[in-house]
PDB file of N, CA and C in Angstrom:
ATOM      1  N   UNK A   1     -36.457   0.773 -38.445  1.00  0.00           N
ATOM      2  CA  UNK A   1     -35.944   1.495 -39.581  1.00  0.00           C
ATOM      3  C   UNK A   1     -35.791   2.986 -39.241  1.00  0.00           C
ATOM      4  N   UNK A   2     -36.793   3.422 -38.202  1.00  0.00           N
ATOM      5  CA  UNK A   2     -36.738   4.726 -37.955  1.00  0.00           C
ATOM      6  C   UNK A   2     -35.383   4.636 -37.065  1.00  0.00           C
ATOM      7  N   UNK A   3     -35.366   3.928 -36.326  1.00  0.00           N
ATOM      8  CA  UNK A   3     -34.262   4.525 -35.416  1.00  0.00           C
ATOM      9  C   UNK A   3     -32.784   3.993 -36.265  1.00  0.00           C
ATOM     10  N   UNK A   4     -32.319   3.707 -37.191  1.00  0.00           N
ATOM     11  CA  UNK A   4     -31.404   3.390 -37.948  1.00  0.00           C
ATOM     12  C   UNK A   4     -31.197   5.152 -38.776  1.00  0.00           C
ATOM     13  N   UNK A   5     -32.350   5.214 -39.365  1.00  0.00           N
ATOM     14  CA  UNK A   5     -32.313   6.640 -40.741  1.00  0.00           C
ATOM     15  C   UNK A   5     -31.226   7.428 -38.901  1.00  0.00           C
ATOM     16  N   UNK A   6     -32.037   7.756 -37.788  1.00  0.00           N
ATOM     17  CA  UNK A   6     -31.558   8.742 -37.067  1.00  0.00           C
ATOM     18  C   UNK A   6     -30.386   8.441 -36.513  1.00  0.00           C
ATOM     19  N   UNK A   7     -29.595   7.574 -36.315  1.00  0.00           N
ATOM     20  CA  UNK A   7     -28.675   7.051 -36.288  1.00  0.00           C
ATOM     21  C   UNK A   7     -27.918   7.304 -36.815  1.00  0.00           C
ATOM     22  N   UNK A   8     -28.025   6.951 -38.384  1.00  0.00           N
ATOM     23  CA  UNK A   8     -26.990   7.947 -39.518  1.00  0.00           C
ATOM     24  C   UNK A   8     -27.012   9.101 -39.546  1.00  0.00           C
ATOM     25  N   UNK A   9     -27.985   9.880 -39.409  1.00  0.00           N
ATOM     26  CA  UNK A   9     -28.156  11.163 -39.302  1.00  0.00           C
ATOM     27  C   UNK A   9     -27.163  12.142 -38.219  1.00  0.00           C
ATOM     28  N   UNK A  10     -27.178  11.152 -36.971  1.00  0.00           N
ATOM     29  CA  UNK A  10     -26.434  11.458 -35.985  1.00  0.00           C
ATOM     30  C   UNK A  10     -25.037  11.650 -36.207  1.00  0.00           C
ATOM     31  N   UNK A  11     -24.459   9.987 -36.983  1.00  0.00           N
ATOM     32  CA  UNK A  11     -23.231   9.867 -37.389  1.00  0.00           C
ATOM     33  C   UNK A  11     -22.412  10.610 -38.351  1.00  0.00           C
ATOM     34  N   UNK A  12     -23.727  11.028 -39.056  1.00  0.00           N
ATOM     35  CA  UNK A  12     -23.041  11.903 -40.376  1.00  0.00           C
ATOM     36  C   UNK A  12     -22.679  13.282 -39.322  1.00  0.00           C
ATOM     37  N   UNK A  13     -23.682  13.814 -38.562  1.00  0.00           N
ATOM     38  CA  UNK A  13     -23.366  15.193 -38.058  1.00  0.00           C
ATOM     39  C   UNK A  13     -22.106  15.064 -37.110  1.00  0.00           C
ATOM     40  N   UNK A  14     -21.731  13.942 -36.331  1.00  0.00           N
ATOM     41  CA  UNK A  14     -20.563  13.827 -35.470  1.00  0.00           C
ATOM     42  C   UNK A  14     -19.389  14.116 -36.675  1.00  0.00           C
ATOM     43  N   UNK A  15     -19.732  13.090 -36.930  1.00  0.00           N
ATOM     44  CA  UNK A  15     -18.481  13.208 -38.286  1.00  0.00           C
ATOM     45  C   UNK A  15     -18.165  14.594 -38.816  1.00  0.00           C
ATOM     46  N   UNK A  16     -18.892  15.441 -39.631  1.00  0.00           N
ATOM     47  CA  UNK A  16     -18.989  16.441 -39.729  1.00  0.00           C
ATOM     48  C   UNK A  16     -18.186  17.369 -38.927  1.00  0.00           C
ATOM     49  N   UNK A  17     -18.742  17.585 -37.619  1.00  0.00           N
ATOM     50  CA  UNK A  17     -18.524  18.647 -36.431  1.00  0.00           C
ATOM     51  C   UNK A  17     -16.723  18.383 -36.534  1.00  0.00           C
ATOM     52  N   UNK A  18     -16.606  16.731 -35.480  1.00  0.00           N
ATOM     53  CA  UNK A  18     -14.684  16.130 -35.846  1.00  0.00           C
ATOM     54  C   UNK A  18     -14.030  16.764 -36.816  1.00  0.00           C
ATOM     55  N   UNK A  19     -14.333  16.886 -38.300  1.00  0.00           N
ATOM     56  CA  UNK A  19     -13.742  17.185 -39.657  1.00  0.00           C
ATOM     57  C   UNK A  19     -13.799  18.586 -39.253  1.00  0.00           C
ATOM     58  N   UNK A  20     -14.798  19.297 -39.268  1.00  0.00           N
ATOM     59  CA  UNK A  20     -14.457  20.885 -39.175  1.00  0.00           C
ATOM     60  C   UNK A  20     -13.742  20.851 -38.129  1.00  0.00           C
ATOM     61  N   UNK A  21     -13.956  20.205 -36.979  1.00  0.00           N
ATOM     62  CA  UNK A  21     -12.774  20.914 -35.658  1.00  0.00           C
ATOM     63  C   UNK A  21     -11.571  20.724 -35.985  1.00  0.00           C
ATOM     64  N   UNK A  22     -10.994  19.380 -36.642  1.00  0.00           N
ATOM     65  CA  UNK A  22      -9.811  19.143 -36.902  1.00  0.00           C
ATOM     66  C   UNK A  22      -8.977  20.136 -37.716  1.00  0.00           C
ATOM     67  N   UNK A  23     -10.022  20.351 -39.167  1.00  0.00           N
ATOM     68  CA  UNK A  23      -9.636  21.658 -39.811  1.00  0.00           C
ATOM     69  C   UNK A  23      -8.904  23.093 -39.208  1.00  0.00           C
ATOM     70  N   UNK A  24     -10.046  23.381 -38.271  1.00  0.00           N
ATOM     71  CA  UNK A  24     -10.021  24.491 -37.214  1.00  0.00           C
ATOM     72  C   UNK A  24      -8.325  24.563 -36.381  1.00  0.00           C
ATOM     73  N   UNK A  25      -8.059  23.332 -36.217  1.00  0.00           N
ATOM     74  CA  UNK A  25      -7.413  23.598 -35.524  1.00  0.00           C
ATOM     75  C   UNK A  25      -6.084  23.323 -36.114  1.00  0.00           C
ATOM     76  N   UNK A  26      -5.415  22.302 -37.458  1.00  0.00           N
ATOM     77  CA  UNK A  26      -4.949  22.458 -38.455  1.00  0.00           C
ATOM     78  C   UNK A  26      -4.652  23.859 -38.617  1.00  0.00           C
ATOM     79  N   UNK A  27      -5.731  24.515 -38.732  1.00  0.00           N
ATOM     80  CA  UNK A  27      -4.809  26.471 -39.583  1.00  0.00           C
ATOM     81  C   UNK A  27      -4.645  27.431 -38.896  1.00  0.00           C
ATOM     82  N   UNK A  28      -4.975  26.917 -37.323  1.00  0.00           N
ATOM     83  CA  UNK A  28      -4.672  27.669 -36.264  1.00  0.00           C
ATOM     84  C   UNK A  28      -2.980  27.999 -36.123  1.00  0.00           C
ATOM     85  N   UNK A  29      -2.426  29.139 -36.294  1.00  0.00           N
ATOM     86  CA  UNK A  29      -0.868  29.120 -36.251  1.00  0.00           C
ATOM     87  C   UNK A  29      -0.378  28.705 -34.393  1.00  0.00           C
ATOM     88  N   UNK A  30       0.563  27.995 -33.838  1.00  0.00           N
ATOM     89  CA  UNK A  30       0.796  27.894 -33.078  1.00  0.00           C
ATOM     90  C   UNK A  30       1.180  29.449 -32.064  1.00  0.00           C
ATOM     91  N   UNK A  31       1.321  28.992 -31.289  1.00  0.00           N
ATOM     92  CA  UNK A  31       1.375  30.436 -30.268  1.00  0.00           C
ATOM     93  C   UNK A  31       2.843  30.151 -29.955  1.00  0.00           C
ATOM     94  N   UNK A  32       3.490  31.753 -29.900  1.00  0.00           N
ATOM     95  CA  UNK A  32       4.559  31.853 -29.891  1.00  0.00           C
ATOM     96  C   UNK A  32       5.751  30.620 -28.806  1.00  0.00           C
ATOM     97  N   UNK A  33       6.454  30.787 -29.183  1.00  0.00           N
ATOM     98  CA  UNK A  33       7.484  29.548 -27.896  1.00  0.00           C
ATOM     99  C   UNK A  33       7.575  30.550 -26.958  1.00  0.00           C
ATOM    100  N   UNK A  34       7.323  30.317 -25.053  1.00  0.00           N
ATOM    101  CA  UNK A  34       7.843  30.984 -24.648  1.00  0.00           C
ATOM    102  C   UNK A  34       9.119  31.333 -24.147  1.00  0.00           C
ATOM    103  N   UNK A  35       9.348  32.767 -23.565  1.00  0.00           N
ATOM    104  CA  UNK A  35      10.667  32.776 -23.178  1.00  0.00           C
ATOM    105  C   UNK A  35      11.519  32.026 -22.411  1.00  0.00           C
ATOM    106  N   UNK A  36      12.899  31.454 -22.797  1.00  0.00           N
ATOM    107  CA  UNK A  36      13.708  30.660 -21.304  1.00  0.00           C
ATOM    108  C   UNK A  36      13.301  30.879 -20.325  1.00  0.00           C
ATOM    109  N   UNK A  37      13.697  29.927 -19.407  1.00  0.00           N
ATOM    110  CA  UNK A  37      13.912  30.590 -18.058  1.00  0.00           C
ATOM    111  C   UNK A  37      14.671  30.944 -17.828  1.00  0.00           C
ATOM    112  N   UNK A  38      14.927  32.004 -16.700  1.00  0.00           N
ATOM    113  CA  UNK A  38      15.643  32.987 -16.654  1.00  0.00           C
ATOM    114  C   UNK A  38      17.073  31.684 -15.926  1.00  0.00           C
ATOM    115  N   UNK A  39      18.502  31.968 -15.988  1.00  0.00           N
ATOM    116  CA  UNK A  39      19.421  30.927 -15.537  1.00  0.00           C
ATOM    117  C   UNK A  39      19.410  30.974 -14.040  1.00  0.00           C
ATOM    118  N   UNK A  40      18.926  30.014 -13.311  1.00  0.00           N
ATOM    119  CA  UNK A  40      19.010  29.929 -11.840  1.00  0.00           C
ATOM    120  C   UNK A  40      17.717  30.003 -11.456  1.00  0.00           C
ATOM    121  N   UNK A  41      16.691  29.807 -12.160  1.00  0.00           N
ATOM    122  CA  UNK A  41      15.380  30.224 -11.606  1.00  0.00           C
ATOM    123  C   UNK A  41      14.896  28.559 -10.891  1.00  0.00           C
ATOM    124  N   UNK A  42      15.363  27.710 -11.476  1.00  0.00           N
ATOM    125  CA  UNK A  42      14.479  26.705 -11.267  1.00  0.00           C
ATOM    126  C   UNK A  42      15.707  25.886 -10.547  1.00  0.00           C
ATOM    127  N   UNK A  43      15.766  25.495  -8.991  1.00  0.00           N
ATOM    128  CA  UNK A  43      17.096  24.685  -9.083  1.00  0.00           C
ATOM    129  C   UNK A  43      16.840  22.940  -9.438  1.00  0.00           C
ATOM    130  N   UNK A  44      18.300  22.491  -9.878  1.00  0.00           N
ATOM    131  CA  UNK A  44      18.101  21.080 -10.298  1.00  0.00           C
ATOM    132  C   UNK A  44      17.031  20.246  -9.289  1.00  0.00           C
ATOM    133  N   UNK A  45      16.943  19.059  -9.386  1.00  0.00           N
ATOM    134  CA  UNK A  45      16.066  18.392  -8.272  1.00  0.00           C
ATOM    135  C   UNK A  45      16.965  17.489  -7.326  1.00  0.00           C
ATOM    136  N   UNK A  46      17.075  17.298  -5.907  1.00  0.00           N
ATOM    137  CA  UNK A  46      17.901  16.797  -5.397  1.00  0.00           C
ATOM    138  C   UNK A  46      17.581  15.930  -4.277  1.00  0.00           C
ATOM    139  N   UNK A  47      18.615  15.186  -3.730  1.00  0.00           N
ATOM    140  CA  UNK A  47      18.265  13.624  -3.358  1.00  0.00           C
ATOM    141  C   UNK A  47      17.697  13.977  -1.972  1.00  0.00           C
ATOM    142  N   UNK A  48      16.955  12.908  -1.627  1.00  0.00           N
ATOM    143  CA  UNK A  48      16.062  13.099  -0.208  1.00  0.00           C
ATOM    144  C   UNK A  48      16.273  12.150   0.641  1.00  0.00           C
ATOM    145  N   UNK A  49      16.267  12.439   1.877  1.00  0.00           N
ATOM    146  CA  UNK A  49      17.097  11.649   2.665  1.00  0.00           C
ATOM    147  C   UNK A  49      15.884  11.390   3.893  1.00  0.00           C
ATOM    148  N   UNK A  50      15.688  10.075   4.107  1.00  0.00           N
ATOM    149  CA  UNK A  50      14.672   9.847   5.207  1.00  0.00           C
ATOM    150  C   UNK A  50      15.585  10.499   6.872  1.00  0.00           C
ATOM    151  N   UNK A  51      14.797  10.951   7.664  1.00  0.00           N
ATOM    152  CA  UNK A  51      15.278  11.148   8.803  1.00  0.00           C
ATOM    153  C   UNK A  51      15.504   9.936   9.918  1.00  0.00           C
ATOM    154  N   UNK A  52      16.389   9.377  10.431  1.00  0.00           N
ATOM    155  CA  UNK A  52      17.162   8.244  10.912  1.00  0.00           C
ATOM    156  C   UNK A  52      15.950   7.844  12.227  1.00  0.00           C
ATOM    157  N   UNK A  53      15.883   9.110  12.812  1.00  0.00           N
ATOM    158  CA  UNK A  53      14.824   9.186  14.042  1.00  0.00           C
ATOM    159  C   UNK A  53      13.544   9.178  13.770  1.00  0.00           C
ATOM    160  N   UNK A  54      12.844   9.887  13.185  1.00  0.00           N
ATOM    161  CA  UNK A  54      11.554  10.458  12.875  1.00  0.00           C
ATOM    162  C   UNK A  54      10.864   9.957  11.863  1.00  0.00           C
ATOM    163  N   UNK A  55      11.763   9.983  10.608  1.00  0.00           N
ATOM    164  CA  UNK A  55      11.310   9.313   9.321  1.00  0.00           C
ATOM    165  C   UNK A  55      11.101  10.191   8.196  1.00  0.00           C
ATOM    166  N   UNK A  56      11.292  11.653   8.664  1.00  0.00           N
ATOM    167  CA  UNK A  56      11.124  12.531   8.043  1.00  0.00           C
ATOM    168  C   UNK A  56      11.854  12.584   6.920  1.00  0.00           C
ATOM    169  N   UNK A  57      11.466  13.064   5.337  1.00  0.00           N
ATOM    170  CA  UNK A  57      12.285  13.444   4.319  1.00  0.00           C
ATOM    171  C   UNK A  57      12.335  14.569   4.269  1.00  0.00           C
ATOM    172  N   UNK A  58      13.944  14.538   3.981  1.00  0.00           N
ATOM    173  CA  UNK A  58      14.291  16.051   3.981  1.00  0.00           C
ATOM    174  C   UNK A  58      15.296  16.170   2.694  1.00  0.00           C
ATOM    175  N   UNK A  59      15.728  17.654   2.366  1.00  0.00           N
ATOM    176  CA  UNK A  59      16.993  17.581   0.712  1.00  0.00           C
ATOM    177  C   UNK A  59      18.117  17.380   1.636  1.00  0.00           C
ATOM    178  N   UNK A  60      19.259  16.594   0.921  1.00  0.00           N
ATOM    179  CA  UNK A  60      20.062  15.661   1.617  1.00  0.00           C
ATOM    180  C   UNK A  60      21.440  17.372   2.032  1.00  0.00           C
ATOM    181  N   UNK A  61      21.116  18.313   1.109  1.00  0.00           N
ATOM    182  CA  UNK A  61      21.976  19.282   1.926  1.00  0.00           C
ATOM    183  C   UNK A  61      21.345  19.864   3.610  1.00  0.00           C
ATOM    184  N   UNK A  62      20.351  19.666   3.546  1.00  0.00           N
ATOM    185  CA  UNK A  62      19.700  20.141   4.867  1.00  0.00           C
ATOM    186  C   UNK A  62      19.547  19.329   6.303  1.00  0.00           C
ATOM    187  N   UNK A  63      20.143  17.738   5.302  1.00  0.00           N
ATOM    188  CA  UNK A  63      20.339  16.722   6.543  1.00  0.00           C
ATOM    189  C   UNK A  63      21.455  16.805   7.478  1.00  0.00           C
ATOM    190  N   UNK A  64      21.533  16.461   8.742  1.00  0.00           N
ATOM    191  CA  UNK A  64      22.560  17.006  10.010  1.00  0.00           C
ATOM    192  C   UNK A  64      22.767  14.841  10.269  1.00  0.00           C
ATOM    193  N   UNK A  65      24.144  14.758   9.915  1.00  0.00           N
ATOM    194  CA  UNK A  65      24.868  13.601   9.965  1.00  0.00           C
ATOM    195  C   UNK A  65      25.045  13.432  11.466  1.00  0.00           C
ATOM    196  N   UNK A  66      25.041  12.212  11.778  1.00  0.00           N
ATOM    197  CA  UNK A  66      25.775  11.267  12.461  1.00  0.00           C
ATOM    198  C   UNK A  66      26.873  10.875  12.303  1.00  0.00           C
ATOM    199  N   UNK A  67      27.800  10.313  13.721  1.00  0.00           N
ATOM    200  CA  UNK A  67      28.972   9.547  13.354  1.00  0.00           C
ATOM    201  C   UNK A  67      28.758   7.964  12.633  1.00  0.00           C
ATOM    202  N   UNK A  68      27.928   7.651  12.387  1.00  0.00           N
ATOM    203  CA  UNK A  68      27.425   6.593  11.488  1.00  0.00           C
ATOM    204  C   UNK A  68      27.291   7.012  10.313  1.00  0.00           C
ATOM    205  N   UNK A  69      26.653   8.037   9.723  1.00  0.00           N
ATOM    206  CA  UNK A  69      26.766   8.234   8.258  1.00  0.00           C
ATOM    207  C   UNK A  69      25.036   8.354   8.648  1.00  0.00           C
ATOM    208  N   UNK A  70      24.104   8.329   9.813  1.00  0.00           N
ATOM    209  CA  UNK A  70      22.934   8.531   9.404  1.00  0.00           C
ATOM    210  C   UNK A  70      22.465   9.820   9.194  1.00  0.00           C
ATOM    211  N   UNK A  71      21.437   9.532   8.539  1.00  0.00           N
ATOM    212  CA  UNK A  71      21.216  11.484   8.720  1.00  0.00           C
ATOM    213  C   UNK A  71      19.539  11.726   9.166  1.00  0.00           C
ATOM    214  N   UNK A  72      19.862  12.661  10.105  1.00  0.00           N
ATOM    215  CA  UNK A  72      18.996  13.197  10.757  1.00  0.00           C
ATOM    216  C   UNK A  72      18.350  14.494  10.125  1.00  0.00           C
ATOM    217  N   UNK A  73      17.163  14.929  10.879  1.00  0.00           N
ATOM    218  CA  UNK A  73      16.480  16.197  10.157  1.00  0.00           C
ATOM    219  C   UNK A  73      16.708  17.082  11.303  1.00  0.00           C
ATOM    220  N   UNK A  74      17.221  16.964  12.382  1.00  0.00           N
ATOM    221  CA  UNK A  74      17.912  18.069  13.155  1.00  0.00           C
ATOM    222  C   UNK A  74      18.925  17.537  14.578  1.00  0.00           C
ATOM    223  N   UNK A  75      19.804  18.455  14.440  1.00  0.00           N
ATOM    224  CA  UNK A  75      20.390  17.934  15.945  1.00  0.00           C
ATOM    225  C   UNK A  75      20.415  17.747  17.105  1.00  0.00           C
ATOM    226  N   UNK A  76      18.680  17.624  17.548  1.00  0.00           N
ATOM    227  CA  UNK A  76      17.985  17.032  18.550  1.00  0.00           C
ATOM    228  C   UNK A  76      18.036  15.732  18.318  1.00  0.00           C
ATOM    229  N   UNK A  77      16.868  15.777  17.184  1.00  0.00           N
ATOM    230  CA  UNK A  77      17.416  13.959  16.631  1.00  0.00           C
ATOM    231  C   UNK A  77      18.492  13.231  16.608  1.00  0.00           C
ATOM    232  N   UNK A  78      19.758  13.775  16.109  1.00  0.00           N
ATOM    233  CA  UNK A  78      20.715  13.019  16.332  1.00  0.00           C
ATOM    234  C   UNK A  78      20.912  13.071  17.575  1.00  0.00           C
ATOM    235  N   UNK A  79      21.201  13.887  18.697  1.00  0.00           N
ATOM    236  CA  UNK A  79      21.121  13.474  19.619  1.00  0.00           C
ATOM    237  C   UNK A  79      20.314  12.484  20.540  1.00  0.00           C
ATOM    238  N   UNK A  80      19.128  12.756  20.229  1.00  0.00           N
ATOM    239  CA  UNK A  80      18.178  11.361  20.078  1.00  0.00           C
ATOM    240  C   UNK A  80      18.842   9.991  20.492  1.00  0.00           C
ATOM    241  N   UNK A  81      19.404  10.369  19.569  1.00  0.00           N
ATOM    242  CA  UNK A  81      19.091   8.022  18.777  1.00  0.00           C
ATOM    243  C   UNK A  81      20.278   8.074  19.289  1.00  0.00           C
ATOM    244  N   UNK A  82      21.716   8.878  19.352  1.00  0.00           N
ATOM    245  CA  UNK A  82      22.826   8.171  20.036  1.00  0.00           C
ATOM    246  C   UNK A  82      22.442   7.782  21.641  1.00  0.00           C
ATOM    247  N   UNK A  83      21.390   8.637  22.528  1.00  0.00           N
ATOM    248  CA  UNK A  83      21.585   8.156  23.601  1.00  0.00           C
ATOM    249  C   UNK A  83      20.505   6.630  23.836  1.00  0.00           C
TER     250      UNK A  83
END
């Protein structure tokens, strides 16, 4: 019986504490939106291209092609794999 009374006792105070925090944070005004980003700050995200030789991923503008269409992560590599 004793450990039941403290039990509730417990539950009532959890309860309690939850209700005021929720309150608390209810009438808290949100914080301002921040500013954009500035245009060009962040570039889009872009496709990645495994390296043909190595295995390396690289952004597919930085990949160095083959006459196959493979793409390499430099033109050692392609030289590489054709011989």
């Amino acid at each position: 019986m004793k450990y039941l009374l403290v039990l509730a006792v417990i539950l009532v105070a959890v309860w309690l504490w939850r209700k005021a925090r929720r309150e608390e944070l209810q009438s808290r005004t949100p914080p301002p939106p921040s500013p954009p980003p500035a245009p060009g700050a962040i570039a889009p995200p872009q496709a990645m291209l495994r390296c043909a030789h190595c295995g390396l991923h690289l952004p597919a503008a930085d990949a160095v092609r083959g006459t196959d269409g493979a793409a390499y992560c430099s033109t050692a590599h392609r030289q590489a794999a054709t011989h």
